[in-house]
Protein backbone atom coordinates (compact mmCIF):
# COMPACT_ATOMS: atom_id res chain seq x y z
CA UNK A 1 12.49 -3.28 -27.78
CA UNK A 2 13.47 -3.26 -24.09
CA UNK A 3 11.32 -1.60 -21.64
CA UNK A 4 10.86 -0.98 -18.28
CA UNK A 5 7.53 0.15 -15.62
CA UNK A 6 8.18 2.29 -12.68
CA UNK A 7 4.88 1.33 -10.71
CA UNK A 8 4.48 3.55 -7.51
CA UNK A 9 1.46 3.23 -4.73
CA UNK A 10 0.58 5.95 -2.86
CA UNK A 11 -1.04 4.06 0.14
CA UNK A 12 -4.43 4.91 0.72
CA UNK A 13 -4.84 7.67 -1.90
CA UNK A 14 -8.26 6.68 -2.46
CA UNK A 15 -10.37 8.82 -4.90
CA UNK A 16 -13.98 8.64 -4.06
CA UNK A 17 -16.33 5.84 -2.80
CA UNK A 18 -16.57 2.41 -4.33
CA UNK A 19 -20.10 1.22 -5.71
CA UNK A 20 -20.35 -1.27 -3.14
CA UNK A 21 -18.54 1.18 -0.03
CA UNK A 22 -22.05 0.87 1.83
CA UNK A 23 -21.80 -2.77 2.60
CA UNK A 24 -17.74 -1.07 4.32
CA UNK A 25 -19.94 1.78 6.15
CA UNK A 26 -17.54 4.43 4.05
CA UNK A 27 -20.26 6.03 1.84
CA UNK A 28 -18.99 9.51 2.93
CA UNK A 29 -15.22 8.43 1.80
CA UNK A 30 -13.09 10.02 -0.63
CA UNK A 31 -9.56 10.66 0.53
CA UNK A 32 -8.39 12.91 -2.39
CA UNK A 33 -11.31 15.16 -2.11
CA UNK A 34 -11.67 15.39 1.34
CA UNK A 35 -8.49 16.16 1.96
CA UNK A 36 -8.32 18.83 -0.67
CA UNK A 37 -10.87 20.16 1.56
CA UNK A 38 -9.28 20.45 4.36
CA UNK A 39 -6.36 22.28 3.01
CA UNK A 40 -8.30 24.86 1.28
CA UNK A 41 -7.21 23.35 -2.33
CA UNK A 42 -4.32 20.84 -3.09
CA UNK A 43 -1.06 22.61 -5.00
CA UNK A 44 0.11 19.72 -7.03
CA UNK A 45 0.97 21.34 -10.75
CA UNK A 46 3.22 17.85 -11.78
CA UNK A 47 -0.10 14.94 -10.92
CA UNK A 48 -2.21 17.83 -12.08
CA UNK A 49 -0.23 17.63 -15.45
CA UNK A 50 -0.83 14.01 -15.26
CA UNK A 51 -4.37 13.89 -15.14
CA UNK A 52 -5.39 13.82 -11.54
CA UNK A 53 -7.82 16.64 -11.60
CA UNK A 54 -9.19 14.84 -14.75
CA UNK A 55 -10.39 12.03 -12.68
CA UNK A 56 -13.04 14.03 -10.10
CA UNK A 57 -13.09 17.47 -9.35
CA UNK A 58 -10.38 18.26 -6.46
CA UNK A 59 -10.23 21.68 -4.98
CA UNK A 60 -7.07 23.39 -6.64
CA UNK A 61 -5.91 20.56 -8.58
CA UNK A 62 -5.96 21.97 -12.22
CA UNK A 63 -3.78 22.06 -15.39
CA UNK A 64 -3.30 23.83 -18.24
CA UNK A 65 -1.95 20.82 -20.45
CA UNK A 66 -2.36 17.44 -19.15
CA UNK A 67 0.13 15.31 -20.43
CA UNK A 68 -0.58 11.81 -18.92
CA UNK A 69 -3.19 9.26 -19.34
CA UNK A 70 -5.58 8.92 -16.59
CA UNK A 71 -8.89 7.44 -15.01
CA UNK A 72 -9.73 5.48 -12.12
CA UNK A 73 -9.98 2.03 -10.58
CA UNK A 74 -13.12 -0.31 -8.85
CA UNK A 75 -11.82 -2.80 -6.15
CA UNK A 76 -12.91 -6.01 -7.19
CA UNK A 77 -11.84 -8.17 -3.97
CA UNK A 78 -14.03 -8.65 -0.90
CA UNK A 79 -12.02 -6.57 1.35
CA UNK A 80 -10.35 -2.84 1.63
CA UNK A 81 -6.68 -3.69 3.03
CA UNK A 82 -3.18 -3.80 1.52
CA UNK A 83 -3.22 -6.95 1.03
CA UNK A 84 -6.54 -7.26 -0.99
CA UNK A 85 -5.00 -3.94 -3.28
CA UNK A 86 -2.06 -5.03 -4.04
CA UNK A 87 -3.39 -8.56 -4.92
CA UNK A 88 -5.61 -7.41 -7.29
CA UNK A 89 -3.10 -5.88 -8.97
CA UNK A 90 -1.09 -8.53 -10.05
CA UNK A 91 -3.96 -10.50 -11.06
CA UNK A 92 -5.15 -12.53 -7.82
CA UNK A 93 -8.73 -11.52 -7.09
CA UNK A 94 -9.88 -12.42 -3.16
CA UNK A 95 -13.16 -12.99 -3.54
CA UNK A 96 -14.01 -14.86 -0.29
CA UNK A 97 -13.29 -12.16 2.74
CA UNK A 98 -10.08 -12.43 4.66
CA UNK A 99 -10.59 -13.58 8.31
CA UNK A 100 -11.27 -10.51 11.18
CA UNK A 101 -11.23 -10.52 14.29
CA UNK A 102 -13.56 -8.15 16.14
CA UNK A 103 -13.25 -9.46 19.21
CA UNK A 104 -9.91 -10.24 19.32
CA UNK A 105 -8.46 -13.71 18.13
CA UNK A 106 -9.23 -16.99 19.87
CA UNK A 107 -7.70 -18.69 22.92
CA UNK A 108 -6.41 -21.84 21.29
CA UNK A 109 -4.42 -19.20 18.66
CA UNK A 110 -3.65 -16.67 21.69
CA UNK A 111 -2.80 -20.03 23.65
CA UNK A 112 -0.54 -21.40 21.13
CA UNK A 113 1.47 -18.34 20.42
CA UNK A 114 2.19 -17.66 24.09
CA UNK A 115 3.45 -21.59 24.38
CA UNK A 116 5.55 -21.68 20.93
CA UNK A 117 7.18 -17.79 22.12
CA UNK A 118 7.65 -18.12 25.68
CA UNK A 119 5.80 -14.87 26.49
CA UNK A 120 2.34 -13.93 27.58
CA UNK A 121 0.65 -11.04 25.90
CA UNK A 122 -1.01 -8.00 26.21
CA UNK A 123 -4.17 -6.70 24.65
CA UNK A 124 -5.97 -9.23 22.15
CA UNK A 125 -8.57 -6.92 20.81
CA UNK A 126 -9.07 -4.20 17.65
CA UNK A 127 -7.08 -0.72 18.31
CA UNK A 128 -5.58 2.17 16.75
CA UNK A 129 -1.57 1.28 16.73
CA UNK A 130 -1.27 4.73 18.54
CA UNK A 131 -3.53 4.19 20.96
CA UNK A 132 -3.20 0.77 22.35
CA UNK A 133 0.76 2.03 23.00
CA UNK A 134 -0.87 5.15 24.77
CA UNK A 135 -2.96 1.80 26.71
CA UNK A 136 -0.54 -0.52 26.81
CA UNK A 137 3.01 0.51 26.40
CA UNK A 138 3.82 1.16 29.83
CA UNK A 139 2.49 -2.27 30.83
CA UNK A 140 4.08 -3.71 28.12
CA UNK A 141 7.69 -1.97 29.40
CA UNK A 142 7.23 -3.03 32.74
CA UNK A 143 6.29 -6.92 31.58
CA UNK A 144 8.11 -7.85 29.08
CA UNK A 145 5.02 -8.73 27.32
CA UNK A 146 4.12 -8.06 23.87
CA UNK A 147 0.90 -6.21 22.70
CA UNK A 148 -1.65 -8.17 20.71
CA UNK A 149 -3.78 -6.23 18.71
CA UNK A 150 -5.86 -6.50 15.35
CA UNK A 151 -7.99 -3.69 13.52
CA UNK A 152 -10.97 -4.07 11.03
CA UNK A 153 -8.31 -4.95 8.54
CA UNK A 154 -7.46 -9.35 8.41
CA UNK A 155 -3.85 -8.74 10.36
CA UNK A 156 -2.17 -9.80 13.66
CA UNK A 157 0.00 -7.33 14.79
CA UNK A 158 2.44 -7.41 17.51
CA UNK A 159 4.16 -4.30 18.72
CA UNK A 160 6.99 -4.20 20.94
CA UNK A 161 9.64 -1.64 22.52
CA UNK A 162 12.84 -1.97 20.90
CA UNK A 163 14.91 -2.20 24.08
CA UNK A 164 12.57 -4.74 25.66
CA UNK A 165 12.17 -7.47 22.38
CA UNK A 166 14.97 -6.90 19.70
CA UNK A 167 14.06 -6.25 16.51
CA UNK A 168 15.21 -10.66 15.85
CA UNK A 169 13.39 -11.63 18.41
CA UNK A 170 10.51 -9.63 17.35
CA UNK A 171 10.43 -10.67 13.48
CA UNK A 172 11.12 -14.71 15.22
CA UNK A 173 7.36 -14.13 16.93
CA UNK A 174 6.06 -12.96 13.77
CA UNK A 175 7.24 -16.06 12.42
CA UNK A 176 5.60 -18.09 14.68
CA UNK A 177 2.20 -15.99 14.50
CA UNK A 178 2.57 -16.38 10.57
CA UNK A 179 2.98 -20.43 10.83
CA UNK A 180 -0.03 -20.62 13.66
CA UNK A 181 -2.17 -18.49 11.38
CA UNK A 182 -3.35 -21.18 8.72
CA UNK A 183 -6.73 -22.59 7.12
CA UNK A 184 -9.61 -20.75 8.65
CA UNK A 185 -7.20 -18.11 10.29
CA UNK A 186 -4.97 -17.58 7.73
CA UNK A 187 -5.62 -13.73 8.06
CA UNK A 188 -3.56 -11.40 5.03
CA UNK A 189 -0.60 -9.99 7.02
CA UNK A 190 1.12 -10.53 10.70
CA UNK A 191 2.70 -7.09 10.98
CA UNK A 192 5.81 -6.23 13.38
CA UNK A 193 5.24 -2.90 15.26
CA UNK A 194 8.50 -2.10 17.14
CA UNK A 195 8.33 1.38 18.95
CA UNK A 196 10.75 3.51 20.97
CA UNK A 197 10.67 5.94 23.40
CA UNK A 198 9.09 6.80 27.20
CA UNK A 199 6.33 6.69 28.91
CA UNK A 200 3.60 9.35 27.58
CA UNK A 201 5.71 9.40 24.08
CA UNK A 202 6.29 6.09 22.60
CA UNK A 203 6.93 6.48 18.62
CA UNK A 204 6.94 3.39 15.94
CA UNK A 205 10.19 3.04 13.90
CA UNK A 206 10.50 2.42 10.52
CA UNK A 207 11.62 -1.11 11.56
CA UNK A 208 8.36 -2.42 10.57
CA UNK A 209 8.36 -5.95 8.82
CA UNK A 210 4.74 -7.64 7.19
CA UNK A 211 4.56 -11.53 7.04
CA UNK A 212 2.11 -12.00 4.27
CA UNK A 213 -0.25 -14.73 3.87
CA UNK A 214 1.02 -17.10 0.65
CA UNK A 215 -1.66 -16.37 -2.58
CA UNK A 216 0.00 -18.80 -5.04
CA UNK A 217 1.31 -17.65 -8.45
CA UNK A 218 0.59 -13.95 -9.78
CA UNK A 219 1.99 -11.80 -12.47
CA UNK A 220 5.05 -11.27 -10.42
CA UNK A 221 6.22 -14.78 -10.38
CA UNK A 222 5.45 -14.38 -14.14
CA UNK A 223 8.07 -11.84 -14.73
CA UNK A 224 10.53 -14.04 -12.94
CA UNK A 225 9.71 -17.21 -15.01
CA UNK A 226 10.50 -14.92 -17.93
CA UNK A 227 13.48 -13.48 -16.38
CA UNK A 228 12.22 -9.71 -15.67
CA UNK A 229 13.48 -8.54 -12.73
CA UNK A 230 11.21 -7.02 -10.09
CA UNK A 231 12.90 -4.41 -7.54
CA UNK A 232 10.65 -4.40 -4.64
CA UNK A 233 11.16 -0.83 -2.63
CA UNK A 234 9.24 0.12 0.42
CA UNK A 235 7.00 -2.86 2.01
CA UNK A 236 6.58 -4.57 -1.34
CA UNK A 237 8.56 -7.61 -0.40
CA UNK A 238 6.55 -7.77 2.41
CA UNK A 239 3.23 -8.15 1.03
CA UNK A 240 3.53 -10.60 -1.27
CA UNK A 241 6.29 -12.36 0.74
CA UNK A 242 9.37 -11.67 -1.15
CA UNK A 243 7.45 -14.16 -4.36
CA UNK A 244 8.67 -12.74 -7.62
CA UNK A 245 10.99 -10.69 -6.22
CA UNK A 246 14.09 -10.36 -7.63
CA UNK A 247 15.77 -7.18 -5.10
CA UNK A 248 14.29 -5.64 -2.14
CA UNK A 249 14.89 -2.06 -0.06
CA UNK A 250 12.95 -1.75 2.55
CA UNK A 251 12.27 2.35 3.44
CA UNK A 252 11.64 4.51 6.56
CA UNK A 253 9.42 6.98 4.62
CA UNK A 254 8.38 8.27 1.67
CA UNK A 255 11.10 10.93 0.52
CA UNK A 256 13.39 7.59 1.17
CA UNK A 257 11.20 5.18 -0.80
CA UNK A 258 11.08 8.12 -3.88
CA UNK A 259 15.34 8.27 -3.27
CA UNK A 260 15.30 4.40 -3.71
CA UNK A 261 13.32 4.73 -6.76
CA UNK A 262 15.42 6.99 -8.12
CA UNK A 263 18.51 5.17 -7.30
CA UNK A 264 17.36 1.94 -8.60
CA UNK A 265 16.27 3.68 -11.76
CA UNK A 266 19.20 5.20 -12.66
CA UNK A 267 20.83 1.56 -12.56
CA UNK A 268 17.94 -1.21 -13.47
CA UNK A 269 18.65 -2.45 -17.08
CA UNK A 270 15.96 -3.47 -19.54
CA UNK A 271 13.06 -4.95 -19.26
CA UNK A 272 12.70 -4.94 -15.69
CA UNK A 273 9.39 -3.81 -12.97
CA UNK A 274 10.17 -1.32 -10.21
CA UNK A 275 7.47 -1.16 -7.74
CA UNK A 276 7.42 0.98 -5.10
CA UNK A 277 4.90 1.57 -2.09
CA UNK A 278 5.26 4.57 -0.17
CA UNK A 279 2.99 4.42 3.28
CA UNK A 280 3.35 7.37 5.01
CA UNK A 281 -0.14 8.44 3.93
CA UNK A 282 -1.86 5.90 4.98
CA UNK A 283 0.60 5.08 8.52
CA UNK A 284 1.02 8.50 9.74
CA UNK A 285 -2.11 10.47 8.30
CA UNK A 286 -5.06 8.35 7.26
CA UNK A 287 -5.17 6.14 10.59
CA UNK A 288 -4.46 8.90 12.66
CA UNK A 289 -7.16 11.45 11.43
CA UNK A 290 -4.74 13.61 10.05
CA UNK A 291 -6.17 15.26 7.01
CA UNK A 292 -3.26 18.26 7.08
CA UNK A 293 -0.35 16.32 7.47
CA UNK A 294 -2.11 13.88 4.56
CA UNK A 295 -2.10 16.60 2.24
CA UNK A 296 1.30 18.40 2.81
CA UNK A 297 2.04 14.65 2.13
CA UNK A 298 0.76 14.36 -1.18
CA UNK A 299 1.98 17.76 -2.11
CA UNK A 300 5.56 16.63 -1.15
CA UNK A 301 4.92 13.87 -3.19
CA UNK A 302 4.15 16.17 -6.08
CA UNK A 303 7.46 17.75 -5.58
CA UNK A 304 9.50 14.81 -6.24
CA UNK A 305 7.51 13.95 -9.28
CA UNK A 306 9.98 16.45 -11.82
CA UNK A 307 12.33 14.12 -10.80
CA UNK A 308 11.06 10.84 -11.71
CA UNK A 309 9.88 11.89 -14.92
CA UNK A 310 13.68 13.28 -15.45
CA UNK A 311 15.07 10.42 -14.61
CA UNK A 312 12.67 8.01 -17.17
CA UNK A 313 14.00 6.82 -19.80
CA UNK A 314 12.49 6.80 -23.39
CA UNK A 315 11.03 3.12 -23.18
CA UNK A 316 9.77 3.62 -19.41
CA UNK A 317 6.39 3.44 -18.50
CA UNK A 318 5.45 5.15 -15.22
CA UNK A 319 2.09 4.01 -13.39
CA UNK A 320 0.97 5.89 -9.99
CA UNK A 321 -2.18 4.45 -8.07
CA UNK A 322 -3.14 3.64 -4.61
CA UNK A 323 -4.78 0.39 -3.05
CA UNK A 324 -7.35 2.01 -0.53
CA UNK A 325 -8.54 4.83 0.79
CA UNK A 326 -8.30 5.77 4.46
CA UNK A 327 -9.76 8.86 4.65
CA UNK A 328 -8.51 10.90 7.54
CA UNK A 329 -11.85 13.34 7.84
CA UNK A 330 -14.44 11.00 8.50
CA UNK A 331 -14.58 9.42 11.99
CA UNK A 332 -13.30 6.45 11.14
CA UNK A 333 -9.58 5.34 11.88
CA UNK A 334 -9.93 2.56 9.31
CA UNK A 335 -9.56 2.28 5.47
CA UNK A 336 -11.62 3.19 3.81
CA UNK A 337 -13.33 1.27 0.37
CA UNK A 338 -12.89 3.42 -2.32
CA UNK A 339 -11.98 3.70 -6.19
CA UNK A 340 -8.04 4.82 -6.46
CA UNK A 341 -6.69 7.02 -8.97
CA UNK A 342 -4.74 5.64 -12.12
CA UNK A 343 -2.11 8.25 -13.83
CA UNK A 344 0.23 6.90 -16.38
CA UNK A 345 3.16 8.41 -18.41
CA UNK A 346 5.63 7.83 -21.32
CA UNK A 347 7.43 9.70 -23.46
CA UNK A 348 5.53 8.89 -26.80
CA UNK A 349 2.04 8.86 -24.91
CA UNK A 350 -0.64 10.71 -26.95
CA UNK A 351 -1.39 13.69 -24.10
CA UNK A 352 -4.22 14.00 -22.39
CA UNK A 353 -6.46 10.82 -22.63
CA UNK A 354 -8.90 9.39 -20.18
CA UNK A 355 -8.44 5.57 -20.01
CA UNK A 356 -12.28 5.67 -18.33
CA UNK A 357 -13.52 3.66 -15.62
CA UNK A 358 -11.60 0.44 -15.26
CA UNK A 359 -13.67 -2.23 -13.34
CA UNK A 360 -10.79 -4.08 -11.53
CA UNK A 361 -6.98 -3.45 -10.04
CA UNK A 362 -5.96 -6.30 -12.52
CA UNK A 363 -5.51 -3.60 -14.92
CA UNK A 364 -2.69 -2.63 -13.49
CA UNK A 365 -0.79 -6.33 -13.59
CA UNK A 366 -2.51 -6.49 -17.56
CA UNK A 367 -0.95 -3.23 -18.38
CA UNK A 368 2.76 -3.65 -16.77
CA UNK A 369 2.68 -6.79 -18.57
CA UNK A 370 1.88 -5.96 -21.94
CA UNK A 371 4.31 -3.14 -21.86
CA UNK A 372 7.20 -6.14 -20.43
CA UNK A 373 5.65 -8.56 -23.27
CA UNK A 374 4.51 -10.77 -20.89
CA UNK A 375 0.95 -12.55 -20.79
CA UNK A 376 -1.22 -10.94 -18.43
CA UNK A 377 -2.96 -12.95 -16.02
CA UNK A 378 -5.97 -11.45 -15.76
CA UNK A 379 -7.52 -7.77 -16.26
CA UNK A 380 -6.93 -5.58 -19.38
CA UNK A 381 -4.38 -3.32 -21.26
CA UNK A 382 -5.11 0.07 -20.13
CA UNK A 383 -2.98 1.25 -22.70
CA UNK A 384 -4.35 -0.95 -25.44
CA UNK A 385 -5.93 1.73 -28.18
CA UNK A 386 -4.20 4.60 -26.31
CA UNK A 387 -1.12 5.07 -28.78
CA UNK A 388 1.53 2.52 -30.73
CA UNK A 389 3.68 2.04 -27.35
């Protein structure tokens, strides 16, 4: 019988520490419940009815008749980005760390980039992308030259102002970066931060683009040799650099990644993955400290959930998770390494069952793919015992 996942991350919706979070510094982390916290309870009824309050205790996340199956997630990967998450999930575990740069990258890569793109740069150490703008930007405006600046996560990011290095010319120095960034410094993502506005209020767009390092084969590139479409919304493309991708939209926020979904839904035949990332949590609220605006996040999340289950059809699966955590109450700007919630729903699911502790993301790529009939790569069925499918 034809089927068909709906697989959606909520970026950085961590859940509590990870076993091993005092080797990150992040022993205090847990996004959900922390920012539960902070809001005086969470109102979200529809991943309530899913199981979410099932998982840990959450100030006012409770439900009368939990419909979904749910449990939780232990990173497996040496690392806490994107990149190490969403790996994982489709079955490629990075066990060696990605390269970081605490001290900003070397002069024979800084050296190299500034020959190969004609411009100097600006910066060259760890920041907070709001920050170094608040640092830099004006400099940058005045110079022409782009800002250079890494974080504790294995990335090379280069932010520019739109009307001083178009968008091309922007995504062209990415390039570059990406193709200079090999063997030991192959680090997991060059990232394009293009900003707007004046001095004292400089804003990034939603013009973003991530150059992902190249991981080899993974359960995506398995659909496609069995001819399963994937329909990459939201950075998805990005980080895993468009591989097993079969049709990408790219998103300016969340409400537009859940409209994508929902569009693509209503026209994806079966079998067929849709996998969706939506980052304002982590982009707007978890690196900028912002446990408020994290939470009215997640509850407007929770709003559009009624219509995604609507819109399922009777042989879809639906699978909502996160990669991280980035906690925005601890003093940190960083992610955060943490367990991530797993909530799954169909319409012949046996209500209300706790799929447990689950000791890698693989589970994720093992489940999609048994419900698609494909081999899973690694990890296990979290379905498997659950009901008949």
């Amino acid at each position: 019988m034809k089927k068909r996942v709906i697989l959606i991350v909520l970026d950085s919706v961590g859940i509590g520490h990870a076993p091993d979070a005092a080797l990150y510094h992040d022993e205090a982390a847990n996004t959900l419940a922390n920012v539960a916290e902070a809001m005086g309870g969470l109102n979200v009824p529809h991943l309530a009815s899913l199981g979410l309050g099932e998982i840990f205790p959450l100030r006012g996340v409770v439900a009368d008749h939990v419909i979904g199956a749910f449990g939780h997630m232990i990173p497996q990967s040496a690392g806490k980005d994107t990149t190490n998450g969403h790996m994982e999930f489709v079955g490629v575990t990075l066990y060696e760390p990605l390269p970081t740069y605490p001290d900003g990258f070397p002069a024979d890569i800084v050296n190299e980039f500034q020959i190969r793109t004609g411009r100097e740069i600006l910066g060259n150490k760890p920041a907070s992308g709001t920050e170094i703008l608040k640092e830099l930007g004006d400099l940058h405006v005045q110079t022409g030259k782009p800002i250079v600046y890494t974080s504790a996560d294995s990335v090379f990011q280069i932010a520019a102002h739109e009307s001083v290095i178009p968008l091309s010319e922007l995504y062209a120095m990415c390039e570059v970066a990406r193709a200079i960034l090999t063997g030991p410094h192959a680090v997991g993502r060059v990232i394009a931060r293009p900003f707007t506005g004046e001095s004292g209020n400089y804003t990034r767009t939603a013009n973003r683009r991530d150059f992902s390092r190249d991981f080899g084969e993974t359960q995506l590139t398995d659909l496609e040799k069995h001819r399963i479409p994937v329909y990459a919304i939201g950075k998805i493309e990005d980080i895993y650099g468009g591989h097993g991708i079969t049709q990408a939209v790219h998103t300016k926020n969340n409400e537009d990644g859940v409209d994508q979904t929902l569009r693509i839904m209503q026209g994806a035949a079966s079998p067929c993955l849709i996998f969706t990332n939506l980052v304002d949590f982590d982009m707007l609220y978890g690196h900028r400290n912002d446990p408020l605006g994290f939470g009215r996040a997640i509850e407007a999340f929770d709003r559009r959930l009624p219509e995604l289950l609507d819109a399922m059809q009777t042989e879809d699966l639906l699978i909502i998770t996160a990669d991280h955590g980035c906690d925005p109450t601890t003093a940190s700007t960083d992610h955060s390494r943490e367990a991530v919630p797993l909530l799954m729903y169909h319409k012949g699911m046996r209500e209300g069952h706790t799929v447990g502790e689950r000791l890698t993301f693989a589970d994720v790529g093992a489940t999609f793919a048994a419900w698609l009939d494909v081999p899973a790569r690694a990890g296990t069925n979290t379905l498997s015992g659950v009901d008949s499918q």
